[in-house]
PDB file of N, CA and C in Angstrom:
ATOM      1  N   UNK A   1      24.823  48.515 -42.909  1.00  0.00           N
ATOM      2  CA  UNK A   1      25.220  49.306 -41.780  1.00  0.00           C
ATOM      3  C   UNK A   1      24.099  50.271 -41.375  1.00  0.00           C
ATOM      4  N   UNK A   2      23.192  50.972 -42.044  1.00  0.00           N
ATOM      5  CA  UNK A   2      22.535  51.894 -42.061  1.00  0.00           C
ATOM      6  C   UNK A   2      21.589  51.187 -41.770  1.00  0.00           C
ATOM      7  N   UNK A   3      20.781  49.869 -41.517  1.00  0.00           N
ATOM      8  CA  UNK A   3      20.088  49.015 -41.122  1.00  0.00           C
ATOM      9  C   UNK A   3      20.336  48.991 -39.711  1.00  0.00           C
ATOM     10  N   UNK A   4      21.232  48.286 -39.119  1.00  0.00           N
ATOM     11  CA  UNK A   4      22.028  48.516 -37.407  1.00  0.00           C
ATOM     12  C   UNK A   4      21.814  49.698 -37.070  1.00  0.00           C
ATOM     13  N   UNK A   5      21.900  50.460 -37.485  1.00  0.00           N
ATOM     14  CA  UNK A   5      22.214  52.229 -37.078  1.00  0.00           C
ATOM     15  C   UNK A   5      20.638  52.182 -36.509  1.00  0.00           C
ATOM     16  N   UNK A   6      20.014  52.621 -37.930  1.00  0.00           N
ATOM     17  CA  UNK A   6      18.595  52.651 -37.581  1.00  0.00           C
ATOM     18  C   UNK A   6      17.877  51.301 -36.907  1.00  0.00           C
ATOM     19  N   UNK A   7      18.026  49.895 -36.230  1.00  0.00           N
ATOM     20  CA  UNK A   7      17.519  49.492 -35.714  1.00  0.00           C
ATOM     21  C   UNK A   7      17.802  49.651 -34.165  1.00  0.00           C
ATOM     22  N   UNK A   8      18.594  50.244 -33.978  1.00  0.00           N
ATOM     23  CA  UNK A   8      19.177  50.759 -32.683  1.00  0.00           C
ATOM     24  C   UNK A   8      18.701  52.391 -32.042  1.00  0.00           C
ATOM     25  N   UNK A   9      16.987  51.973 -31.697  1.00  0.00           N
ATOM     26  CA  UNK A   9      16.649  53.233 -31.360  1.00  0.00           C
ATOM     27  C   UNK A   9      17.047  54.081 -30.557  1.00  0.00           C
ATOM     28  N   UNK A  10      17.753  53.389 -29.674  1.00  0.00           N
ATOM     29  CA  UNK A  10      18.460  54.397 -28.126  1.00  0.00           C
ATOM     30  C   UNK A  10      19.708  55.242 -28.645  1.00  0.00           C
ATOM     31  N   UNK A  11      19.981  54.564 -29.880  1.00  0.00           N
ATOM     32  CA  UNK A  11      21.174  55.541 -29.994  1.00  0.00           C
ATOM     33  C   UNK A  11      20.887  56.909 -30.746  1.00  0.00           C
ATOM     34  N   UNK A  12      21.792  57.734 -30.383  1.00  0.00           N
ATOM     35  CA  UNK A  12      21.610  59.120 -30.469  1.00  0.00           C
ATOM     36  C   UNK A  12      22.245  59.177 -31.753  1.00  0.00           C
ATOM     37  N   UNK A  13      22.257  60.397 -32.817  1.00  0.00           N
ATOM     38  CA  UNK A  13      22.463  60.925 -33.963  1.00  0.00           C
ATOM     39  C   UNK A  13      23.173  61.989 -33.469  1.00  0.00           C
ATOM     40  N   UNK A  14      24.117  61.984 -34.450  1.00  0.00           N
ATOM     41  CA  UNK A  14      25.043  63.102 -34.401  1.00  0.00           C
ATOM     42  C   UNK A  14      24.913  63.701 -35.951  1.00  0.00           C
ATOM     43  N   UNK A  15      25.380  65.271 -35.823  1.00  0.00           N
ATOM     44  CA  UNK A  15      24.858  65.650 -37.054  1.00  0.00           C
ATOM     45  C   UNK A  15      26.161  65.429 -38.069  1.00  0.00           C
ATOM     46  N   UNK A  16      27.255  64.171 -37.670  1.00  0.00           N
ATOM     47  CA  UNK A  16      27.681  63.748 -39.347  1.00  0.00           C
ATOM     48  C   UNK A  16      27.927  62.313 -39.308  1.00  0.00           C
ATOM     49  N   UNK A  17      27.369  61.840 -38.412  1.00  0.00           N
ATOM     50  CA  UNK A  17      26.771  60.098 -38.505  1.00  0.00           C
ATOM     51  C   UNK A  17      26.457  59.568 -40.014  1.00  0.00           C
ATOM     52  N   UNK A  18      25.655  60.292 -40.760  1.00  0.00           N
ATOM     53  CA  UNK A  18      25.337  59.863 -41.770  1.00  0.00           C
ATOM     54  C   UNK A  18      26.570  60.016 -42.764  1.00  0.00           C
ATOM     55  N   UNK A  19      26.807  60.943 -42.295  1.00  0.00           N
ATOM     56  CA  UNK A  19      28.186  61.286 -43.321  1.00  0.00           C
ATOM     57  C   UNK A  19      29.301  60.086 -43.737  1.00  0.00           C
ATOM     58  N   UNK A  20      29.178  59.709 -42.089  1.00  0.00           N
ATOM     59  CA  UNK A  20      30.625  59.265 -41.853  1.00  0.00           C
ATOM     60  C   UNK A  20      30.294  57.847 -42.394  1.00  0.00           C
ATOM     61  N   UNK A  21      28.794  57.275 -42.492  1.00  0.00           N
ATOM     62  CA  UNK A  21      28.562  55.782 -42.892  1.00  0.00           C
ATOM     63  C   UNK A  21      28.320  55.716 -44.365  1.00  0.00           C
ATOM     64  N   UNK A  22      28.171  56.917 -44.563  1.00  0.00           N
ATOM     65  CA  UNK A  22      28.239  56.436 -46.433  1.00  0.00           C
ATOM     66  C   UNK A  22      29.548  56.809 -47.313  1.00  0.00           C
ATOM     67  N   UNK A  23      30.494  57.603 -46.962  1.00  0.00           N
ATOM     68  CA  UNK A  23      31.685  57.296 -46.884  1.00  0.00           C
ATOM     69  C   UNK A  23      32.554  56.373 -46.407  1.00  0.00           C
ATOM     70  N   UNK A  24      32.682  55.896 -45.322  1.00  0.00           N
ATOM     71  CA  UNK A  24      33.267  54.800 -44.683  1.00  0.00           C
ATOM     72  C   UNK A  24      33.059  53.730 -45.266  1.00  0.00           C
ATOM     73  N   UNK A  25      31.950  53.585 -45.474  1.00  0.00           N
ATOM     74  CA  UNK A  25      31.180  52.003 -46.128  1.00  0.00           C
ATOM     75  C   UNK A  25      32.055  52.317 -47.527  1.00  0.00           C
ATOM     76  N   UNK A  26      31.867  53.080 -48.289  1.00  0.00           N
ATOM     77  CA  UNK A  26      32.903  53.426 -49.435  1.00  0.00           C
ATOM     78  C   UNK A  26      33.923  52.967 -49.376  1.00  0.00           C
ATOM     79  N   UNK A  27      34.536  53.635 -48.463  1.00  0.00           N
ATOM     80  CA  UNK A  27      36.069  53.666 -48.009  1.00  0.00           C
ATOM     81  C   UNK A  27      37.077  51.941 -47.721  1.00  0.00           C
ATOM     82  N   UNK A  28      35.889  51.358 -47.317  1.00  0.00           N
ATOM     83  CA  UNK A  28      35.853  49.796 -47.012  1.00  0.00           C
ATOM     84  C   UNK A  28      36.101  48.757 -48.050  1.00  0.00           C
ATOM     85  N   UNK A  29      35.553  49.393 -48.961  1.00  0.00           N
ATOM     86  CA  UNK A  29      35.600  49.057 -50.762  1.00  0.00           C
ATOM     87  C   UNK A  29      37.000  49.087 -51.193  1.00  0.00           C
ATOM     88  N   UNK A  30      37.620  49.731 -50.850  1.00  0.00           N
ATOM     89  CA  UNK A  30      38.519  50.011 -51.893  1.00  0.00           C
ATOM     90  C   UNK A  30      40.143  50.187 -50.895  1.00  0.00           C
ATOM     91  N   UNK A  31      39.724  50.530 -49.695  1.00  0.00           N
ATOM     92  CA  UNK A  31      41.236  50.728 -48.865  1.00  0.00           C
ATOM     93  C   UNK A  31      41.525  49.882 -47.903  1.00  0.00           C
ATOM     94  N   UNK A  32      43.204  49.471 -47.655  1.00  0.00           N
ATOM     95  CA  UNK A  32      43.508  48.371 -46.925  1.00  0.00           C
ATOM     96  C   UNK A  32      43.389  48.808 -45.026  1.00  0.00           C
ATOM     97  N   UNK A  33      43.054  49.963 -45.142  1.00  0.00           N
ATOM     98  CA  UNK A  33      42.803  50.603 -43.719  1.00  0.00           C
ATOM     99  C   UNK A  33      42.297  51.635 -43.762  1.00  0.00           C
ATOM    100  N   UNK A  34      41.002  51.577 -42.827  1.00  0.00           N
ATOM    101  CA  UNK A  34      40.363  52.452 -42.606  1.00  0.00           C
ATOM    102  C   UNK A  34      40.452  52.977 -41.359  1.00  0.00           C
ATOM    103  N   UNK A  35      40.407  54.274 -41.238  1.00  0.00           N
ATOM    104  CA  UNK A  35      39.953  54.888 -39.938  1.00  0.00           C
ATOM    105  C   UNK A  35      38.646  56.120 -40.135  1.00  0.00           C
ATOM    106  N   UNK A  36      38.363  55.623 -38.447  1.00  0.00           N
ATOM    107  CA  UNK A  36      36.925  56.496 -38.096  1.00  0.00           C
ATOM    108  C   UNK A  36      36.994  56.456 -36.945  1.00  0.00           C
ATOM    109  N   UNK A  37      35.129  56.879 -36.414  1.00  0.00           N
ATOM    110  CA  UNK A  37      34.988  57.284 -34.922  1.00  0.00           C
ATOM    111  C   UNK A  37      35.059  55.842 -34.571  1.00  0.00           C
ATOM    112  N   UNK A  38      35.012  55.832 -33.034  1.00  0.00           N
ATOM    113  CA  UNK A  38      34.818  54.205 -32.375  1.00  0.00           C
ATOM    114  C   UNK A  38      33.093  54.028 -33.266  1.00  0.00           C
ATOM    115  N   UNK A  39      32.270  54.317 -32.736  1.00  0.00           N
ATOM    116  CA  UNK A  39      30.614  54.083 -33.417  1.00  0.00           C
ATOM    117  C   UNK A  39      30.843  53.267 -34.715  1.00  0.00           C
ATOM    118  N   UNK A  40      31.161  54.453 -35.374  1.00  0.00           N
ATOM    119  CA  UNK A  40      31.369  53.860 -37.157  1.00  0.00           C
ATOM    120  C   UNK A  40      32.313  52.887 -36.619  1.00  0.00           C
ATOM    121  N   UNK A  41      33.106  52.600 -36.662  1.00  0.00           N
ATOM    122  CA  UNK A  41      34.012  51.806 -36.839  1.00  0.00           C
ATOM    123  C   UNK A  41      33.370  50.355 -35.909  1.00  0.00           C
ATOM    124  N   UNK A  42      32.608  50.266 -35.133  1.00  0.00           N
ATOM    125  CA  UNK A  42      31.953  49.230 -34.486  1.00  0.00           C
ATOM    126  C   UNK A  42      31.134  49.012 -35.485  1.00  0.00           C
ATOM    127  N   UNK A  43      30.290  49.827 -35.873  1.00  0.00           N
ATOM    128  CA  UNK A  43      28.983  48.884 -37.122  1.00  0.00           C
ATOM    129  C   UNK A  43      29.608  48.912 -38.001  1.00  0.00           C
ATOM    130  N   UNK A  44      30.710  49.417 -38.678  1.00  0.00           N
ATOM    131  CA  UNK A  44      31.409  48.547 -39.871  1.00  0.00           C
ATOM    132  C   UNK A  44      31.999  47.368 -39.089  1.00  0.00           C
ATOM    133  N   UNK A  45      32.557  46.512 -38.202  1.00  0.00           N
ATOM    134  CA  UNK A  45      32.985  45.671 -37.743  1.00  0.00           C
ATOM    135  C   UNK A  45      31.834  44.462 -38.057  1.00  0.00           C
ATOM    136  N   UNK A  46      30.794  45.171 -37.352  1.00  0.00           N
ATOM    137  CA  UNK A  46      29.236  44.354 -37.164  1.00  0.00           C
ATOM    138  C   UNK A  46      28.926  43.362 -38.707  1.00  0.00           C
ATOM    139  N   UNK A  47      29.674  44.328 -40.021  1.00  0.00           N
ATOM    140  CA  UNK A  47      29.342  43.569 -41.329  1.00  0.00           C
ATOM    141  C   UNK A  47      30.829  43.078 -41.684  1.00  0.00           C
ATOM    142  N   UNK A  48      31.750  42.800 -40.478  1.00  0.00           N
ATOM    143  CA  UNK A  48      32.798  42.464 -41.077  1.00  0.00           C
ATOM    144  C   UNK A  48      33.034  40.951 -42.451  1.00  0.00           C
ATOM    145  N   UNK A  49      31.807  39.756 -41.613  1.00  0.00           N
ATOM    146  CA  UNK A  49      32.073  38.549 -42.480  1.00  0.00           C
ATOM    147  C   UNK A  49      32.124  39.122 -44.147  1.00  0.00           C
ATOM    148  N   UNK A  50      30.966  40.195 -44.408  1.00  0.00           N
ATOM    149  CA  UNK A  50      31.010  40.215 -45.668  1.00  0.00           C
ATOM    150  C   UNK A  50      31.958  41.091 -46.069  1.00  0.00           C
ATOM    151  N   UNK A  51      32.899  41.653 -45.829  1.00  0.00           N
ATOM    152  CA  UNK A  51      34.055  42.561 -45.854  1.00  0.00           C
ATOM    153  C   UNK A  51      35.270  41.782 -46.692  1.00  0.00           C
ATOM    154  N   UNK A  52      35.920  42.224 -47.380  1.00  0.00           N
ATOM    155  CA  UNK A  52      37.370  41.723 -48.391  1.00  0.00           C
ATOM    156  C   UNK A  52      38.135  41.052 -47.189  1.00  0.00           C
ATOM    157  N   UNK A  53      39.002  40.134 -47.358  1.00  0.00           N
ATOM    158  CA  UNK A  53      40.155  39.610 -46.102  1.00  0.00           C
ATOM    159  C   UNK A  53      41.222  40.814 -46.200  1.00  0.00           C
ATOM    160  N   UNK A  54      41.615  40.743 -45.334  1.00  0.00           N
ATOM    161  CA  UNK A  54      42.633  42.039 -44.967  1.00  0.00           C
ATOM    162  C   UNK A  54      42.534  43.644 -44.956  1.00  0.00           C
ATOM    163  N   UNK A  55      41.408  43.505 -44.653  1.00  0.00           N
ATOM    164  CA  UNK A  55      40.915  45.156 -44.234  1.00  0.00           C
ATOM    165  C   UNK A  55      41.270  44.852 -42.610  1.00  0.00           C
ATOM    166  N   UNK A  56      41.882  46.212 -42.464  1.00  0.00           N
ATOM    167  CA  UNK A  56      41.726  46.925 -41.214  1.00  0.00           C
ATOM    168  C   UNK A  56      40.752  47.956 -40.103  1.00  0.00           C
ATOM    169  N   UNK A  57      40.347  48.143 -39.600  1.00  0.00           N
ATOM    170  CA  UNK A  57      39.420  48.150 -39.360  1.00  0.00           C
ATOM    171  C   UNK A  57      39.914  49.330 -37.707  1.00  0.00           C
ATOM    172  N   UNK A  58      40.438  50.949 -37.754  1.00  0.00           N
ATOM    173  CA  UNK A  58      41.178  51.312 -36.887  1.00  0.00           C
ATOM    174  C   UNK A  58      40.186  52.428 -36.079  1.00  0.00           C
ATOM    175  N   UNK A  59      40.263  52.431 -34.802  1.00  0.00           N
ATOM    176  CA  UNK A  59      39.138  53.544 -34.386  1.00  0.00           C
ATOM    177  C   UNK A  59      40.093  54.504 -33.960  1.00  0.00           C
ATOM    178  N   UNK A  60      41.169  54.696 -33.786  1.00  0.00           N
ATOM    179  CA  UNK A  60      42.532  55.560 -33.668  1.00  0.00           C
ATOM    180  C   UNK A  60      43.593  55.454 -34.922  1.00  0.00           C
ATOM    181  N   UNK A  61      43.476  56.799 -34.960  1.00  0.00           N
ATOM    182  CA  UNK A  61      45.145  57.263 -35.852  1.00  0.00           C
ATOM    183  C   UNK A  61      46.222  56.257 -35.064  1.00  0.00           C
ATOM    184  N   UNK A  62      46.176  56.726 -34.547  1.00  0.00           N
ATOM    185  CA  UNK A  62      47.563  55.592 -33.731  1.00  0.00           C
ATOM    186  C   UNK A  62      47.621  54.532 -34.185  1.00  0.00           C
ATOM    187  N   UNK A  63      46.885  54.011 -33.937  1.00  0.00           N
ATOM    188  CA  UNK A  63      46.737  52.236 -34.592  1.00  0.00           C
ATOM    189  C   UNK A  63      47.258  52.101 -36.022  1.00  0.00           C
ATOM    190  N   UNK A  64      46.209  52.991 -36.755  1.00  0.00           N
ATOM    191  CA  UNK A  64      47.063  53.108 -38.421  1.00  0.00           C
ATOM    192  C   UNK A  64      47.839  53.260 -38.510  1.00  0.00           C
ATOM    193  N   UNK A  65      48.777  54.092 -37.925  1.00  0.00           N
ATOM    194  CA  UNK A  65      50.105  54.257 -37.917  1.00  0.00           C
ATOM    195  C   UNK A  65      51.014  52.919 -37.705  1.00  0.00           C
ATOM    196  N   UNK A  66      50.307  52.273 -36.216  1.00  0.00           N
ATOM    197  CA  UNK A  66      51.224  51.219 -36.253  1.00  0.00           C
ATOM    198  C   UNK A  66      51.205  49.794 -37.193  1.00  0.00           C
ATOM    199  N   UNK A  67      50.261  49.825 -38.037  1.00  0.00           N
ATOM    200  CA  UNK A  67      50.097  48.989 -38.883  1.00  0.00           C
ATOM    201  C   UNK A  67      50.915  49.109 -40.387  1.00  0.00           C
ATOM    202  N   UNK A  68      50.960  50.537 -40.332  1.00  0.00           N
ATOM    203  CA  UNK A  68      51.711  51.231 -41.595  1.00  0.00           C
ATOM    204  C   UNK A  68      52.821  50.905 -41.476  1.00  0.00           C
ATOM    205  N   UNK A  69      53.451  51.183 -39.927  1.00  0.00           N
ATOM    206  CA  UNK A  69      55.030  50.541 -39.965  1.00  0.00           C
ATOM    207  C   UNK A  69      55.479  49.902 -39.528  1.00  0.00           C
ATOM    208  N   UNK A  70      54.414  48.651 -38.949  1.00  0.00           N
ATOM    209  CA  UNK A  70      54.640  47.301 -39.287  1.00  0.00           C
ATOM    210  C   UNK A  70      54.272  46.792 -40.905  1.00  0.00           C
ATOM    211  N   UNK A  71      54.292  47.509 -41.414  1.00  0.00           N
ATOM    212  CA  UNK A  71      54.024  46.873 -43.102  1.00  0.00           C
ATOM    213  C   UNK A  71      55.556  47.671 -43.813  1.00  0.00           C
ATOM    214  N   UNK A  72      55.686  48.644 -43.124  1.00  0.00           N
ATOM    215  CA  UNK A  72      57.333  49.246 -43.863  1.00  0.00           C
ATOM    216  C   UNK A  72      57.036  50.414 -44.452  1.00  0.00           C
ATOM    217  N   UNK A  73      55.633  50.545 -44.346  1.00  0.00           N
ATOM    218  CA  UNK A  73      55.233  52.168 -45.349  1.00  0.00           C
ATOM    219  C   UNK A  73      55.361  53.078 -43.854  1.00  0.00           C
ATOM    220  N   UNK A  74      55.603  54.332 -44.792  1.00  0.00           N
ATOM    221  CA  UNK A  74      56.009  55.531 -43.964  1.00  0.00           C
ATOM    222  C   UNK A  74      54.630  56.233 -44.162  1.00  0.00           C
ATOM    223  N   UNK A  75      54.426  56.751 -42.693  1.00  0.00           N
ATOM    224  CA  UNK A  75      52.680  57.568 -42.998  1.00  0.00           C
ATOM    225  C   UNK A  75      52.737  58.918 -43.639  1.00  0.00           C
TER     226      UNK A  75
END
């Protein structure tokens, strides 16, 4: 991810960009849904093939939500 980021010179840095991709990328590891900004959440998409099957992948709270209770869990 941090490869894309940095080969994408036009894009601008925000001061917790970095934050949010070495956590997230974490976060990807180990949880059946993630949420983040749209950005992050597009270049984690970008490495989806190599990603676990059944990760989620949410750029809105909302969305998580509706996945949570379409699965029966309460948020």
């Amino acid at each position: 991810m941090l490869y894309l980021r940095f080969r994408n010179a036009h894009d601008n840095w925000e001061a917790n960009d970095l934050t949010d991709m070495n956590f997230l990328c974490a976060a990807v590891g180990y949880a059946d849904i993630t949420i983040g900004e749209k950005k992050t959440i597009d270049y984690l998409r970008r490495g989806e093939p190599r990603e676990r099957p059944g990760l989620q992948l949410c750029p809105r709270l909302s969305e998580a939500v509706e996945i949570l209770a379409a699965r029966g869990t309460t948020p």
